[in-house]
Protein backbone atom coordinates (compact mmCIF):
# COMPACT_ATOMS: atom_id res chain seq x y z
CA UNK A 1 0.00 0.00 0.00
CA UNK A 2 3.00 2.76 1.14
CA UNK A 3 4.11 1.98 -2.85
CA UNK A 4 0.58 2.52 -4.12
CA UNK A 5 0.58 5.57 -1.59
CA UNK A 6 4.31 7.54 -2.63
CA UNK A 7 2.98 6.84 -6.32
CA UNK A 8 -0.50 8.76 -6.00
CA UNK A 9 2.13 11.34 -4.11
CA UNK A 10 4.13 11.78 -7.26
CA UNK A 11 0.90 12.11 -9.29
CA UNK A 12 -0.48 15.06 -7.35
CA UNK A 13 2.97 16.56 -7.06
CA UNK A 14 3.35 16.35 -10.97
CA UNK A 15 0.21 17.08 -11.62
CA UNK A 16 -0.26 20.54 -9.43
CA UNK A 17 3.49 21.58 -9.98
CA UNK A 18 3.32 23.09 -13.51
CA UNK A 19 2.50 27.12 -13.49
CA UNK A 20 -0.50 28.07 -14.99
CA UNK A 21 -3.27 29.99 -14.06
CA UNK A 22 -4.20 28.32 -11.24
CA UNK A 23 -0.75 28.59 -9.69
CA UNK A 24 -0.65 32.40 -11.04
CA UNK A 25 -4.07 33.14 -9.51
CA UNK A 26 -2.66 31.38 -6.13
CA UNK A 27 0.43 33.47 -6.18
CA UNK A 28 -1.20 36.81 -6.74
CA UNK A 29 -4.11 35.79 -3.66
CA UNK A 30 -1.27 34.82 -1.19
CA UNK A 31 0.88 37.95 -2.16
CA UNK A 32 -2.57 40.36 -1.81
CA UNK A 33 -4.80 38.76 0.19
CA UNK A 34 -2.77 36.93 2.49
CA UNK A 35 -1.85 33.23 3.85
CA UNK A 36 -5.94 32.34 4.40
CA UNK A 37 -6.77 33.15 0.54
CA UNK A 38 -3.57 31.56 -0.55
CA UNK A 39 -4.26 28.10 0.99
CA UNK A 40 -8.25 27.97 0.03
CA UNK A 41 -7.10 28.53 -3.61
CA UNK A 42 -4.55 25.85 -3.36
CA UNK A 43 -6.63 23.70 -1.59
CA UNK A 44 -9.34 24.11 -3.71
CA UNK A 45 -7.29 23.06 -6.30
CA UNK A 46 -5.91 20.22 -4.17
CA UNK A 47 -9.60 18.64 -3.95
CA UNK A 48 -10.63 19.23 -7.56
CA UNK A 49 -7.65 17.05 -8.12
CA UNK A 50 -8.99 14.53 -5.61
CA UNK A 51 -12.71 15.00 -6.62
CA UNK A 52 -11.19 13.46 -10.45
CA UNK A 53 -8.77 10.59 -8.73
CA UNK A 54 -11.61 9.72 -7.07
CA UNK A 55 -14.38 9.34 -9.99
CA UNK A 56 -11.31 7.23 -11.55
CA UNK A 57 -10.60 4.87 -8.67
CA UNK A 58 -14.42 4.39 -8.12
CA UNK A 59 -15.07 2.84 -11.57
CA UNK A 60 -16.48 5.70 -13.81
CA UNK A 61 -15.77 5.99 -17.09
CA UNK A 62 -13.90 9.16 -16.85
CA UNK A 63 -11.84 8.80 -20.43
CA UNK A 64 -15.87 9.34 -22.04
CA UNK A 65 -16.66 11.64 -19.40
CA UNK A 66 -13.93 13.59 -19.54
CA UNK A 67 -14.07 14.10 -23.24
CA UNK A 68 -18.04 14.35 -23.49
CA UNK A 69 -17.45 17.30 -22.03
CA UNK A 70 -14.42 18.50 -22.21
CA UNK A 71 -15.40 21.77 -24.80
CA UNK A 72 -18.49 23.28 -22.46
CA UNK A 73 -16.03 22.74 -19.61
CA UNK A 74 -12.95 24.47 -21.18
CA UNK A 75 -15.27 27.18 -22.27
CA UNK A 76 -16.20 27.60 -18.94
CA UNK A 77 -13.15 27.52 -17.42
CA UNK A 78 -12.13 30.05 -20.02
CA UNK A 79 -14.28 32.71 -19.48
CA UNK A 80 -14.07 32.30 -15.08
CA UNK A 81 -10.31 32.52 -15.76
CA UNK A 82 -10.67 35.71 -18.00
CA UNK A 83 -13.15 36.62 -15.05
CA UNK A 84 -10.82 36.67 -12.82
CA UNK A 85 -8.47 38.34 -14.25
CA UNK A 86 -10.38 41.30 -14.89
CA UNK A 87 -10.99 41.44 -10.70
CA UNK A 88 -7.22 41.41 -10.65
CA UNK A 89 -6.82 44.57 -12.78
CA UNK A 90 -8.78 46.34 -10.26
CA UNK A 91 -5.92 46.17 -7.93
CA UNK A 92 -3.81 48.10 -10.26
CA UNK A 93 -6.18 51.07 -11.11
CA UNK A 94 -6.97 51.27 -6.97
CA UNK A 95 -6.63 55.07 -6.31
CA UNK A 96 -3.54 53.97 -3.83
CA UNK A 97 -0.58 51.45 -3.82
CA UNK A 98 -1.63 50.66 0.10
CA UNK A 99 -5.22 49.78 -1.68
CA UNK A 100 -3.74 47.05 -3.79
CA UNK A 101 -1.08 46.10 -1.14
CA UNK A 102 -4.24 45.55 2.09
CA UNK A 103 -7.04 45.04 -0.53
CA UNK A 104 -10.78 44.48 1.36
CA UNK A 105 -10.84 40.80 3.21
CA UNK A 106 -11.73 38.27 0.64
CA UNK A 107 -14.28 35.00 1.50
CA UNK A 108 -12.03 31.95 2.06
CA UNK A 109 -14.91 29.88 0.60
CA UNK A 110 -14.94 32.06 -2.47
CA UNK A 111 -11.18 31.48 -3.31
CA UNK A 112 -11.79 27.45 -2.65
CA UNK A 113 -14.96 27.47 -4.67
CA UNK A 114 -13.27 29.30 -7.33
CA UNK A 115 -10.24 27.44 -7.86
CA UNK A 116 -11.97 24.34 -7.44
CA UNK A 117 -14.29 24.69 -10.11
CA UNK A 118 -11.73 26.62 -12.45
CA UNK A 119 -9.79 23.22 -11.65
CA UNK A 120 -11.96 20.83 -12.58
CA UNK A 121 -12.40 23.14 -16.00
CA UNK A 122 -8.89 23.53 -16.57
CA UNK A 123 -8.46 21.72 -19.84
CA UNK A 124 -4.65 20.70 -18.51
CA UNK A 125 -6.37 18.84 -15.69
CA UNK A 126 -8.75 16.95 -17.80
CA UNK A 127 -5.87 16.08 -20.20
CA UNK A 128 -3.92 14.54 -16.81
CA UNK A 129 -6.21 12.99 -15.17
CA UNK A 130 -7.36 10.89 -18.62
CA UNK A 131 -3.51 10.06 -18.68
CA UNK A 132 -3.57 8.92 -14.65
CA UNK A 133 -6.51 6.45 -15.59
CA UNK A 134 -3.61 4.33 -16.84
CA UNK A 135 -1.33 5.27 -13.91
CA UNK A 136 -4.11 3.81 -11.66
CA UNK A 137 -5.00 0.74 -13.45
CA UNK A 138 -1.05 -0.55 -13.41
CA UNK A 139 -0.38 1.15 -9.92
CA UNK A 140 -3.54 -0.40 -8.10
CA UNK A 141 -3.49 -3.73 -9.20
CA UNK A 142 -5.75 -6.06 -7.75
CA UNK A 143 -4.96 -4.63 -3.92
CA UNK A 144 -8.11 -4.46 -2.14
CA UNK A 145 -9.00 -0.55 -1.99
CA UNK A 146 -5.49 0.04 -3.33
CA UNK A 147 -7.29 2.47 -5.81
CA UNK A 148 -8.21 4.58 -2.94
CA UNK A 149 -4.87 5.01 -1.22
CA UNK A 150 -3.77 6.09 -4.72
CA UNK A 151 -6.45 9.23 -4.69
CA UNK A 152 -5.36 9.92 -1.10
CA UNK A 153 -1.94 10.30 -2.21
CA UNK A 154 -2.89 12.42 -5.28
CA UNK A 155 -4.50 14.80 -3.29
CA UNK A 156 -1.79 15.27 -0.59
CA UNK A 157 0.89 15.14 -3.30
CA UNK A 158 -1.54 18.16 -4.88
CA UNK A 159 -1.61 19.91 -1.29
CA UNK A 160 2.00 19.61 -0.56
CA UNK A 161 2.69 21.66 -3.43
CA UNK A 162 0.34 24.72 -3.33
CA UNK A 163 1.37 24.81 0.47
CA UNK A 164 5.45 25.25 -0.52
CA UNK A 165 3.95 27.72 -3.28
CA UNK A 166 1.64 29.81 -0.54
CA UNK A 167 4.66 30.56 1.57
CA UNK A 168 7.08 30.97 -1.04
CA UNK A 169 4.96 34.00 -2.51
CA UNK A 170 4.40 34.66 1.15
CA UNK A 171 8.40 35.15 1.58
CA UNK A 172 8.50 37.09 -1.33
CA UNK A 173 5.91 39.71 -0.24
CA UNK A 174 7.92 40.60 2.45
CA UNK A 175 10.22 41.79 0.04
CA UNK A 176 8.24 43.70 -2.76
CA UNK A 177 6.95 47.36 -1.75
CA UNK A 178 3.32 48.08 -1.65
CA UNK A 179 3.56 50.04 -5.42
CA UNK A 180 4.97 46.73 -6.29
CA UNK A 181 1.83 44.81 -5.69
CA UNK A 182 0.06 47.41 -8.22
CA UNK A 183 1.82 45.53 -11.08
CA UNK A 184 1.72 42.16 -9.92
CA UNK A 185 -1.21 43.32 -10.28
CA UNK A 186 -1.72 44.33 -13.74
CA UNK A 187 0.99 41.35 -15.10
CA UNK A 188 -1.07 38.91 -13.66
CA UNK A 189 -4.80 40.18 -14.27
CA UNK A 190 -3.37 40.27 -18.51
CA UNK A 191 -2.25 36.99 -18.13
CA UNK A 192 -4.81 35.76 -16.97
CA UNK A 193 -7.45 37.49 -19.34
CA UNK A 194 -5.54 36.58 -22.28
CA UNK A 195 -5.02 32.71 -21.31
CA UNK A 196 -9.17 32.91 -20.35
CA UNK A 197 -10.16 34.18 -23.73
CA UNK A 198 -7.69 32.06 -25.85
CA UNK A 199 -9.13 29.20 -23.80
CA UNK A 200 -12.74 30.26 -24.34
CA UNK A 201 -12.53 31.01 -28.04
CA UNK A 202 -10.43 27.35 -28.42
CA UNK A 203 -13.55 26.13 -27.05
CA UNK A 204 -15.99 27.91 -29.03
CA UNK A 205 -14.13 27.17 -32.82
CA UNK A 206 -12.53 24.00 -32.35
CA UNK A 207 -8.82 25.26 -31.58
């Protein structure tokens, strides 16, 4: 089982570690908003992961699922991702640099929610977890709830990472000046609208 176990740990780590714009979006929450918002958006992520090693291990057919629906999901997850960004960009046109630095307390349930469903939508998760269908079917074997232990692993492997990333852009604010934040600020809320709407319009024509 501990094998079974350190490989669903390698999935999640694998898995979660690539920056996109989840791991953007969780950066520029733990820099402006603080530890709490940083770990609900990981997290969130984190479970979403989980939530799809689960389906797996529990015997749906998540290769037809997955692609049944993979264009109304990436559109989705294109447009909350341009959404997003465009609430970014309002830290950069704040009337002061302290406003974008202490920005209004944000709902911790909001950032999981979010980044939970923008997971799940996140046509580089759907893509992995198809490809860790495989990973489960050799790693599990014929173990008795072997398949489980894998998910569990997945999903800590997942949370291990967005808790080094949290407080490694929690180090680094300590370190940039509050004017800073303003274009963190703007970098991130373009990035993010511009990987949303290339996402979105994929989606719509077939890209």
């Amino acid at each position: 089982m501990l094998e079974v176990f350190l490989k669903g740990l390698g999935i999640g780590l694998a898995i979660a570690a690539p920056v996109g714009p989840i791991g953007l979006l969780c950066i520029r929450r733990s820099v402006a908003q603080g530890r709490a918002a940083g770990l609900a958006t990981g997290f969130g992520a984190a479970a979403a992961d989980g939530t799809y090693g689960l389906l797996v291990a529990a015997g749906v057919s998540a290769t037809g699922l997955l692609t049944r629906y993979a264009t109304p999901m990436q559109l989705f997850g294109g447009l909350l991702i341009a959404w997003l960004g465009l609430m970014t960009l309002r830290g950069f046109f704040a009337d002061r640099p302290e406003e974008a630095a202490a920005p209004p307390a944000k709902s911790v349930l909001g950032a999981f929610g979010s980044t939970y469903l923008l997971t799940l939508s996140n046509p580089a998760t759907i893509l992995a977890f198809t490809g860790m269908i495989a990973a489960l079917g050799a790693a599990a074997g014929n173990a008795p709830h072997a398949a489980y232990w894998l998910v569990i692993g997945v999903f800590l492997g997942s949370a291990l990472w967005w808790l080094i990333l949290v407080h490694a852009a929690l180090w680094a604010r300590a370190k940039i000046a509050a004017d800073t934040l303003r274009w963190l600020d703007l970098i991130a809320g373009t990035i993010l609208i511009v990987w949303g709407l290339g996402l979105a319009i994929g989606a719509i024509f077939g890209g």
